[in-house]
Protein backbone atom coordinates (compact mmCIF):
# COMPACT_ATOMS: atom_id res chain seq x y z
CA UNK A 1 42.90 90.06 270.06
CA UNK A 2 41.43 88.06 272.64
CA UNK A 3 45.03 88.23 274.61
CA UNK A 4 45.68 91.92 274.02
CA UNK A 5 41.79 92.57 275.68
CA UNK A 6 43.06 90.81 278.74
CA UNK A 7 46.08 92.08 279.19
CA UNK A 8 44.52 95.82 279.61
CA UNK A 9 41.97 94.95 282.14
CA UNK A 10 45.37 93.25 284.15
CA UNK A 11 47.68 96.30 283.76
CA UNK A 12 48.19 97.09 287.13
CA UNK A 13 47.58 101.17 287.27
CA UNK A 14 49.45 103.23 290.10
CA UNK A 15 47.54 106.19 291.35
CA UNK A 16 48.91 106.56 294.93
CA UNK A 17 51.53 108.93 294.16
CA UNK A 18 50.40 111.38 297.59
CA UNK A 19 52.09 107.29 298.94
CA UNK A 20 55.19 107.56 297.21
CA UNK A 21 56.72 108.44 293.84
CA UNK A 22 59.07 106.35 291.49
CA UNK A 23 62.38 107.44 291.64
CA UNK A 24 63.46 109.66 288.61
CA UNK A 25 65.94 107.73 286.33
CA UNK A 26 68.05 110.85 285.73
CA UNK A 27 67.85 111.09 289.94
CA UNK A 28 69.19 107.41 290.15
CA UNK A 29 72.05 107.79 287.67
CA UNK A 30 73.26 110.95 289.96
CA UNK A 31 73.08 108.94 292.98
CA UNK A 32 74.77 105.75 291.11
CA UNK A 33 78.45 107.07 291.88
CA UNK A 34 78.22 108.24 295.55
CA UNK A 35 77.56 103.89 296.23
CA UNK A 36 80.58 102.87 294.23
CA UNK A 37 83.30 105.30 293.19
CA UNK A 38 82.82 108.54 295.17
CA UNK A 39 82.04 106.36 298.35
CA UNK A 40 83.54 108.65 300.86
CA UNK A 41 82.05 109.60 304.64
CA UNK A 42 81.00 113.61 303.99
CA UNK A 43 82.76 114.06 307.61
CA UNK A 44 85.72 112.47 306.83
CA UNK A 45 89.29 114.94 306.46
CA UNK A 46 90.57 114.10 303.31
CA UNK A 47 89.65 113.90 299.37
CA UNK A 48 87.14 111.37 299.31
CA UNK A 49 85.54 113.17 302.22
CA UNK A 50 85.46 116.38 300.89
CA UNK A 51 84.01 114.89 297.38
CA UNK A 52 81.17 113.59 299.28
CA UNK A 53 80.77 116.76 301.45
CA UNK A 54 81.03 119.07 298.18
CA UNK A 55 77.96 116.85 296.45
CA UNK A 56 75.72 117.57 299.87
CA UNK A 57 76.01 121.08 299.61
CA UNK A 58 75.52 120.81 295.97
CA UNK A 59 72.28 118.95 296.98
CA UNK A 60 71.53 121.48 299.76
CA UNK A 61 71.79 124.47 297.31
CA UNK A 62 69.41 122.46 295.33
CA UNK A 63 66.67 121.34 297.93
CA UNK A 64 66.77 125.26 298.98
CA UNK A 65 66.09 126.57 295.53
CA UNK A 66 62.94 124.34 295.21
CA UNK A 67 61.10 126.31 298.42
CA UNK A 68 63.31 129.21 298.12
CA UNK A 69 65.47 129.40 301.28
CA UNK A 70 69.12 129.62 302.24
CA UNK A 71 71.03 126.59 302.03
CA UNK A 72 72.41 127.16 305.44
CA UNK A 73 68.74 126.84 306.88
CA UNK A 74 68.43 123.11 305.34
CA UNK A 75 68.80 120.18 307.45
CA UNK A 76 69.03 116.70 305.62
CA UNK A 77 66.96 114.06 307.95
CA UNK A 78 65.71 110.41 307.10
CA UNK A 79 62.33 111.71 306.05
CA UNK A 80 59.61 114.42 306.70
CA UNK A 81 58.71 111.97 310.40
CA UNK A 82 62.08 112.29 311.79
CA UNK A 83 61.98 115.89 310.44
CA UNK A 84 58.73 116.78 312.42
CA UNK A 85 60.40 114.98 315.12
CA UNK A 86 63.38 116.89 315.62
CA UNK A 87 61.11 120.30 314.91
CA UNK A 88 58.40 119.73 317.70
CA UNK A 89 60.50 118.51 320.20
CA UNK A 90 63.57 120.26 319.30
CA UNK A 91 61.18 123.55 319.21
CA UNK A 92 59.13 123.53 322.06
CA UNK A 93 60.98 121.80 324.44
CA UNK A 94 63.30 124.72 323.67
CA UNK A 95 60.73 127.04 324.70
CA UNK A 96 59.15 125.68 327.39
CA UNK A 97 59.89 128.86 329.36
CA UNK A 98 58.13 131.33 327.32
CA UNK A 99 54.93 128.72 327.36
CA UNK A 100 53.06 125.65 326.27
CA UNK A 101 50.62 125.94 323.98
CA UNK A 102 50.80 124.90 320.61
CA UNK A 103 47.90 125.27 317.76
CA UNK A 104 47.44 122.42 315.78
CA UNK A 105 44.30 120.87 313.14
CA UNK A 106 42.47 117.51 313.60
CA UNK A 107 43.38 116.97 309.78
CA UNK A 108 47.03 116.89 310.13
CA UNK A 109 49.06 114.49 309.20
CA UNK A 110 49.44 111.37 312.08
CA UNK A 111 53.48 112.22 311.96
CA UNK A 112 52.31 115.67 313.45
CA UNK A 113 49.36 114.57 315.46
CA UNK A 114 51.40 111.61 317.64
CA UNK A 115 54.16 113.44 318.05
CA UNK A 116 51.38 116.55 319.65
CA UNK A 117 50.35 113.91 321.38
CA UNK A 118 53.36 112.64 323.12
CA UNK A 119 54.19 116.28 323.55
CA UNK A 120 50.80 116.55 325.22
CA UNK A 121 51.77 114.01 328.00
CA UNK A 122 54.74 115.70 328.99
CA UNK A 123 52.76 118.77 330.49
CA UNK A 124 52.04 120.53 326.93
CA UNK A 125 48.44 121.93 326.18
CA UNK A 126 47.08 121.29 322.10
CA UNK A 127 44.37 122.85 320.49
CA UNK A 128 43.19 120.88 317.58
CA UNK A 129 41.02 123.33 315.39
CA UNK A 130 38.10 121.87 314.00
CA UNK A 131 37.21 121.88 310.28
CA UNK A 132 34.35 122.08 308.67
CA UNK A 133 32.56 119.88 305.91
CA UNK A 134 35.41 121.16 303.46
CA UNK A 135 38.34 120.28 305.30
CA UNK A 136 38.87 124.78 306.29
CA UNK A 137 39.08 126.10 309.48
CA UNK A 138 37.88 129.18 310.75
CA UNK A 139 40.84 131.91 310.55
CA UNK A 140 38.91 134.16 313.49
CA UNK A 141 38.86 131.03 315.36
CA UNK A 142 42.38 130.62 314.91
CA UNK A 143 42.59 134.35 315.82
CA UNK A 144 40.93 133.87 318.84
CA UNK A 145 43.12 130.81 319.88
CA UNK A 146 46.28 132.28 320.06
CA UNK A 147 47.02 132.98 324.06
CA UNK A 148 50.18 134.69 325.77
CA UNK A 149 51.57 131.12 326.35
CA UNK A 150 50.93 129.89 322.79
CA UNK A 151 54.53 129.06 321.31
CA UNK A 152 54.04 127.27 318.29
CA UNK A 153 51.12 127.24 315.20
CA UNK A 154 51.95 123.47 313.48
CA UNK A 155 49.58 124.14 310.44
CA UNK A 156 49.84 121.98 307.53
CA UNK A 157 50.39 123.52 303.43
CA UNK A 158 48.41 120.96 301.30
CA UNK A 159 46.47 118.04 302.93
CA UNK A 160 47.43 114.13 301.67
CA UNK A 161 44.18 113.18 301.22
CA UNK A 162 42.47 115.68 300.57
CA UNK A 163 44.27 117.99 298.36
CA UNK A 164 43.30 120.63 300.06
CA UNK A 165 45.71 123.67 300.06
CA UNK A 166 45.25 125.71 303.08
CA UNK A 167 46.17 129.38 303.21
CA UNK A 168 49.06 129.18 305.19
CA UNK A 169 50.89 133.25 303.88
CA UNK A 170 47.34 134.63 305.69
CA UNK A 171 47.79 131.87 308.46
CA UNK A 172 51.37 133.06 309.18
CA UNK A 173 50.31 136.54 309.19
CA UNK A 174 47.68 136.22 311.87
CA UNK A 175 50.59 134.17 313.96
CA UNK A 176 53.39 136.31 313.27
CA UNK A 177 50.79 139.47 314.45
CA UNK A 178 50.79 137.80 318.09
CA UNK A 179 54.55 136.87 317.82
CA UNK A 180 54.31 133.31 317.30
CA UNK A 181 56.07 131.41 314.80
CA UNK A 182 54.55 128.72 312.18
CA UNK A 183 55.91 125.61 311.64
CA UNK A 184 54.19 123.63 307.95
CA UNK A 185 54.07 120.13 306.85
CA UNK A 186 55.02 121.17 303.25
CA UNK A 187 55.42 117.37 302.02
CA UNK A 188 52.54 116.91 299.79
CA UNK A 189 52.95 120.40 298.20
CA UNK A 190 56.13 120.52 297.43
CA UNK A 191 56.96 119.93 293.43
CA UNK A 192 53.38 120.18 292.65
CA UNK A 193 52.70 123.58 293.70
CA UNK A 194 55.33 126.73 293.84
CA UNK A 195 56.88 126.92 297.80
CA UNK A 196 58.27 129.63 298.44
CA UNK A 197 58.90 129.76 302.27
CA UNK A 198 59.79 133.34 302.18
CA UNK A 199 56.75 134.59 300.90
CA UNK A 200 54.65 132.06 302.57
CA UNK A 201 56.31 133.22 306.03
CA UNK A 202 57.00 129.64 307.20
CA UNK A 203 59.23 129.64 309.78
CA UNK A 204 60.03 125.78 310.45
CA UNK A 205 59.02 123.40 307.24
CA UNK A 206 59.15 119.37 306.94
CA UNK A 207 59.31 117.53 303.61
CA UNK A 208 60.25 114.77 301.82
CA UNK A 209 62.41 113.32 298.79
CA UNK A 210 60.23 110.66 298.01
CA UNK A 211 57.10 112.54 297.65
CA UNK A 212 58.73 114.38 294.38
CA UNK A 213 60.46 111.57 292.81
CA UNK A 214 63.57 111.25 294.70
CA UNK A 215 64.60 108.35 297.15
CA UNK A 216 62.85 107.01 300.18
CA UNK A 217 64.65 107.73 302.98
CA UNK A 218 65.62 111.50 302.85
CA UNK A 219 63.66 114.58 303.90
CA UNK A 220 64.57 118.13 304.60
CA UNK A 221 63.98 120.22 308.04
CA UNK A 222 63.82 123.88 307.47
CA UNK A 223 64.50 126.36 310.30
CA UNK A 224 64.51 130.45 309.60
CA UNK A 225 67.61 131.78 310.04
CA UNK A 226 66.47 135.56 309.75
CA UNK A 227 64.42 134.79 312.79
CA UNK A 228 66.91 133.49 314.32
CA UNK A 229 64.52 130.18 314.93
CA UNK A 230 66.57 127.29 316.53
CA UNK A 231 65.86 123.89 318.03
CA UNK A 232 66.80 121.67 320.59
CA UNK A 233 69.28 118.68 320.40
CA UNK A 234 67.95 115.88 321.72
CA UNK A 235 70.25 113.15 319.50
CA UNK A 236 73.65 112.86 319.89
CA UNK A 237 76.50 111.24 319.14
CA UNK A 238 78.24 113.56 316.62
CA UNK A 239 78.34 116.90 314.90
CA UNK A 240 76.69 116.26 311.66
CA UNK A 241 74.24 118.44 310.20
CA UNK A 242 75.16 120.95 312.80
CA UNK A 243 74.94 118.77 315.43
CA UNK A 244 70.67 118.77 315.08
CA UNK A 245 70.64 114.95 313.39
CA UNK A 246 74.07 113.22 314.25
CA UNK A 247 74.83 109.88 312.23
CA UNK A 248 76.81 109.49 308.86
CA UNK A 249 75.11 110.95 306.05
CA UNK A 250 73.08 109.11 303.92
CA UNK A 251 75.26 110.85 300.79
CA UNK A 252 73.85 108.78 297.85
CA UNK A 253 69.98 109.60 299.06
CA UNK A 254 71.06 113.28 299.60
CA UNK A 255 72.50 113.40 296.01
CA UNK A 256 69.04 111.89 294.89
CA UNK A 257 66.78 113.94 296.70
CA UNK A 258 68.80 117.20 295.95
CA UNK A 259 68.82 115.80 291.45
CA UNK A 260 65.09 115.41 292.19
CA UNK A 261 64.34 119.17 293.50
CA UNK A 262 66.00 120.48 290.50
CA UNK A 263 63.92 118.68 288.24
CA UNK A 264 61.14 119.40 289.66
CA UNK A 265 61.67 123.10 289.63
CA UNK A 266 62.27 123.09 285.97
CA UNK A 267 59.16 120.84 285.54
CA UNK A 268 57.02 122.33 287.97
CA UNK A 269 54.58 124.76 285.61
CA UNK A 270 54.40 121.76 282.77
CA UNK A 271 53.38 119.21 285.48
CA UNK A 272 50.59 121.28 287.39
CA UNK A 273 48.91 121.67 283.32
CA UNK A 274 49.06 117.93 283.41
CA UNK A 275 47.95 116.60 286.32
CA UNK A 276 44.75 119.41 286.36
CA UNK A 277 43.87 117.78 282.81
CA UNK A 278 43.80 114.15 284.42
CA UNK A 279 42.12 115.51 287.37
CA UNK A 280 39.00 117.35 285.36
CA UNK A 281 38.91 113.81 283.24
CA UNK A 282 39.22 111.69 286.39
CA UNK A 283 36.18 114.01 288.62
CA UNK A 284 34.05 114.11 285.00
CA UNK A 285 34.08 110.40 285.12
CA UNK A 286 33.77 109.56 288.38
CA UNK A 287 30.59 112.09 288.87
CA UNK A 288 28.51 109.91 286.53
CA UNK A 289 28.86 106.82 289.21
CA UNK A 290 25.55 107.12 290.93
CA UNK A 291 26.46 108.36 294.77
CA UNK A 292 29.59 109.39 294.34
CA UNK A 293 30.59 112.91 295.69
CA UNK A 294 34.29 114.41 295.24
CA UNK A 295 35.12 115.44 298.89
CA UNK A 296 36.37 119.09 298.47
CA UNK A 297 35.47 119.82 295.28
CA UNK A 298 34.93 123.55 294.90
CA UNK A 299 37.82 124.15 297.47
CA UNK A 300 41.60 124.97 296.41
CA UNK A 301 43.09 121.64 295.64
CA UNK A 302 46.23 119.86 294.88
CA UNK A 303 45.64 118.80 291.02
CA UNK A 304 46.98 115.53 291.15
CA UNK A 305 44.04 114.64 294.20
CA UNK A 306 41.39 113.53 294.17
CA UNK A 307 39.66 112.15 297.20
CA UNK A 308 35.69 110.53 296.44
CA UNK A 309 33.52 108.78 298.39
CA UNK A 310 30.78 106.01 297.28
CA UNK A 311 27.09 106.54 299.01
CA UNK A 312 26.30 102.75 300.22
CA UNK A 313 28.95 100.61 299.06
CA UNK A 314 31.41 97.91 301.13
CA UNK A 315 35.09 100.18 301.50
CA UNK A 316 36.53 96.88 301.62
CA UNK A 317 35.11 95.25 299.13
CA UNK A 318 35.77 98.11 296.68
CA UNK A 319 39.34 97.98 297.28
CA UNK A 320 39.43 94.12 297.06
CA UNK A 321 37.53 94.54 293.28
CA UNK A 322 39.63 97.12 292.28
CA UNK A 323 42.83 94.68 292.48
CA UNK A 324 44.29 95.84 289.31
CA UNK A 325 44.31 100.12 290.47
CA UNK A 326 46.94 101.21 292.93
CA UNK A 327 44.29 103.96 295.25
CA UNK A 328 43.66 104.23 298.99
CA UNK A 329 41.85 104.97 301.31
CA UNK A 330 44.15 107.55 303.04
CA UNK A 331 47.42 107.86 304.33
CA UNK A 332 49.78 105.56 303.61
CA UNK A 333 50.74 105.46 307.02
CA UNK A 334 47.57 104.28 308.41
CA UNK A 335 45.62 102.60 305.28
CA UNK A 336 46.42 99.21 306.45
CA UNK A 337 44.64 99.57 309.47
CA UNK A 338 40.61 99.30 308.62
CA UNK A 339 39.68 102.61 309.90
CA UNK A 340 38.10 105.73 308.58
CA UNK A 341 40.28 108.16 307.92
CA UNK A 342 40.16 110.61 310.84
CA UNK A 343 41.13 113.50 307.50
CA UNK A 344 36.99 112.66 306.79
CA UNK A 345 36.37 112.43 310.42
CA UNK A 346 36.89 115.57 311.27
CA UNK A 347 35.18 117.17 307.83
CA UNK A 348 32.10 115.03 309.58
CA UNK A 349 32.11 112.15 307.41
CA UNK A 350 30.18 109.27 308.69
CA UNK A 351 32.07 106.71 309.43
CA UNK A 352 30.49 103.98 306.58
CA UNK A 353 31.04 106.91 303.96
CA UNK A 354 34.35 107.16 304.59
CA UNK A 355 35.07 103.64 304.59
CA UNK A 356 34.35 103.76 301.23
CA UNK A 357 36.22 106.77 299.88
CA UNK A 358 39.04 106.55 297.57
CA UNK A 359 42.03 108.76 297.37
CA UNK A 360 44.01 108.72 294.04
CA UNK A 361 46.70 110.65 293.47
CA UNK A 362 48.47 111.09 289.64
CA UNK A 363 51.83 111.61 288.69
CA UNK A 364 54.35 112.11 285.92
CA UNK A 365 53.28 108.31 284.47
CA UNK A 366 49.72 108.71 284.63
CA UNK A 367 48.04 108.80 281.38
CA UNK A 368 44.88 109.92 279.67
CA UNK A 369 43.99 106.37 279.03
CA UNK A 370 45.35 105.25 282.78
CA UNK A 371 42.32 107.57 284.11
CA UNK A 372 39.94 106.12 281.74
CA UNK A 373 40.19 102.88 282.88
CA UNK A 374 39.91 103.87 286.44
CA UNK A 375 36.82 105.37 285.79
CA UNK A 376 35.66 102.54 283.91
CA UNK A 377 36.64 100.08 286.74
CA UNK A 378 35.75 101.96 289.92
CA UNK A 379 31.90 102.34 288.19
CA UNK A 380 31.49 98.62 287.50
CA UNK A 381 32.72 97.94 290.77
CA UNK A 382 30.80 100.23 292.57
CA UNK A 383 27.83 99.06 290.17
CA UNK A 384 28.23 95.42 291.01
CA UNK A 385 28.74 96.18 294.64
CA UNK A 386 25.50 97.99 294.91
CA UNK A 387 23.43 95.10 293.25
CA UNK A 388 25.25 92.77 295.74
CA UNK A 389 23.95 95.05 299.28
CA UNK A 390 20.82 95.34 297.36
């Protein structure tokens, strides 16, 4: 009995799914041939070639049914970084003669906002909307933004920290009604929430495969055809993918990624029942901790987020105590720097506060009892913590 006691308090619990997903097992046993068997190079002129080029297209068709788009206007990439990569540069480089202003959000993602920034030093001119204490920003102001040289709106779908969904089919409308187009980091929303980038009215989209339980190292590009939306090349060395990301295709990871889209559009209604069951258990819980506020809690939200900060508790500390839970305290891409996440930042979030905020993020594995002992960890810790700065 004794044993079986500790054992539960040292199962290690994974709740940074927003980080990364598992891969599927039915997604690895597609993949499993295209290492060993049907090994071929998809640009290569004979039958093992054309195998491998027949299962990308199979994979395209299937990535495009997920956000409903043509296959044609899918590009495979390395991830949704390189993908947001080859979109701003590609884009507004490519437009440089019609103008250079692009409208962007201080709560985007840091793929988006370095890349703005590097865009920014070569002569282009970024506005960065502000948000207010809910992560929104003000559609007039956006309105009012828009100037004869703005070229590009980079807005983002769903935030990953946040959870917060941003109305991007009203946001494209407002765009599209001055004649510029929208590009959307669709990453996080993508298999939790329908995309449909027709009705939405995105014109250029970014994701990823192993945000949706597919392999790392594969993400999509979306361009609209029907607007005839194009980018620049600025990679070379072959004409793969239509030339936009030369290289030898990563066929195995395609496969994956393209098995993983299908499942989760046959999953997709089941999963969002799920995960906003976890999340009402999860928010109960955590609202009984003394302090504790849910950032974004009456707003739109992703259902498997959850993003809470602790009045007057050590960040550090917290995570350091809760050794056995898998959370963090933002992006993945930034949360081993010791920094407050500039997501809270911006929402004005003092700097101590969001230090010690949590983000946890459920998936397909999380349980009922998984949440519960969360809860039940994260309040002693926060408990003992406070007794400690006392």
């Amino acid at each position: 009995m004794h044993n079986a006691k500790f054992l539960k308090v040292t199962r290690k619990i994974y709740l940074d799914y927003n980080a990364t997903t598992p891969t599927d097992t039915k997604v690895v046993e597609a993949m499993l041939p295209y290492f060993t068997q049907n090994f071929g190079n998809a640009n290569s002129d004979h039958s093992f070639g054309w195998y491998a080029e027949d299962a990308v297209e199979t994979a395209r068709n299937q990535v495009a049914k997920l956000v409903n788009c043509r296959a044609t206007e899918i590009t495979f990439t390395s991830g949704a970084t390189e993908a947001a990569n080859l979109a701003l540069f590609g884009f507004c480089k490519g437009n440089r003669n019609k103008g250079n202003h692009i409208i962007s959000c201080k709560t985007e993602h840091k793929a988006l906002l370095e890349s703005l920034e590097a865009l920014e030093s070569d002569g282009f001119e970024v506005t960065y909307l502000d948000v207010d204490r809910q992560g929104n920003f003000d559609l007039n102001v956006l309105k009012a933004t828009i100037k004869p040289s703005t070229i590009l709106a980079c807005l983002m779908l769903a935030n990953n920290e946040t959870g917060l969904i941003h109305p991007i089919k009203t946001i494209a409308e407002i765009a599209h009604s001055k004649n510029v187009p929208v590009m959307s980091d669709i990453t996080q929303a993508v298999g939790k929430i329908p995309v449909d980038l027709q009705e939405l009215g995105i014109d250029i989209a970014i994701f990823s495969s192993h945000k949706l339980y597919g392999p790392k190292g594969v993400g999509a590009l979306y361009l609209n055809k029907r607007k005839n939306i194009s980018i620049d090349k600025h990679l070379y060395g072959g004409s793969h993918e239509k030339g936009v990301r030369p290289g030898t295709l990563n066929v195995p990871g395609i496969v994956g990624f393209g098995a993983a889209c299908e499942i989760a559009k046959q999953s997709l209604v089941e999963n969002q029942q799920k995960f906003k069951s976890l999340q009402n258990q999860l928010e109960e819980g955590l609202l009984t901790i003394e302090g504790a506020t849910i950032n974004c809690l009456d707003e739109e939200r992703l259902s498997n987020t959850t993003n809470v900060s602790f009045k007057g508790v050590d960040g550090t500390k917290l995570l350091r105590y809760l050794n056995t839970l898998a959370v963090s305290r933002g992006s993945a891409c930034t949360s081993n720097q010791v920094k407050p996440s500039h997501v809270l930042k911006a929402m004005g979030v003092e700097d101590e506060l969001a230090l010690a905020s949590l983000r946890i993020s459920t998936g397909r594995n999380t349980t009922s009892e998984d949440i519960e002992t969360a809860v039940s960890q994260i309040k002693k810790a926060v408990n003992q913590l406070k007794t400690i700065t006392v």
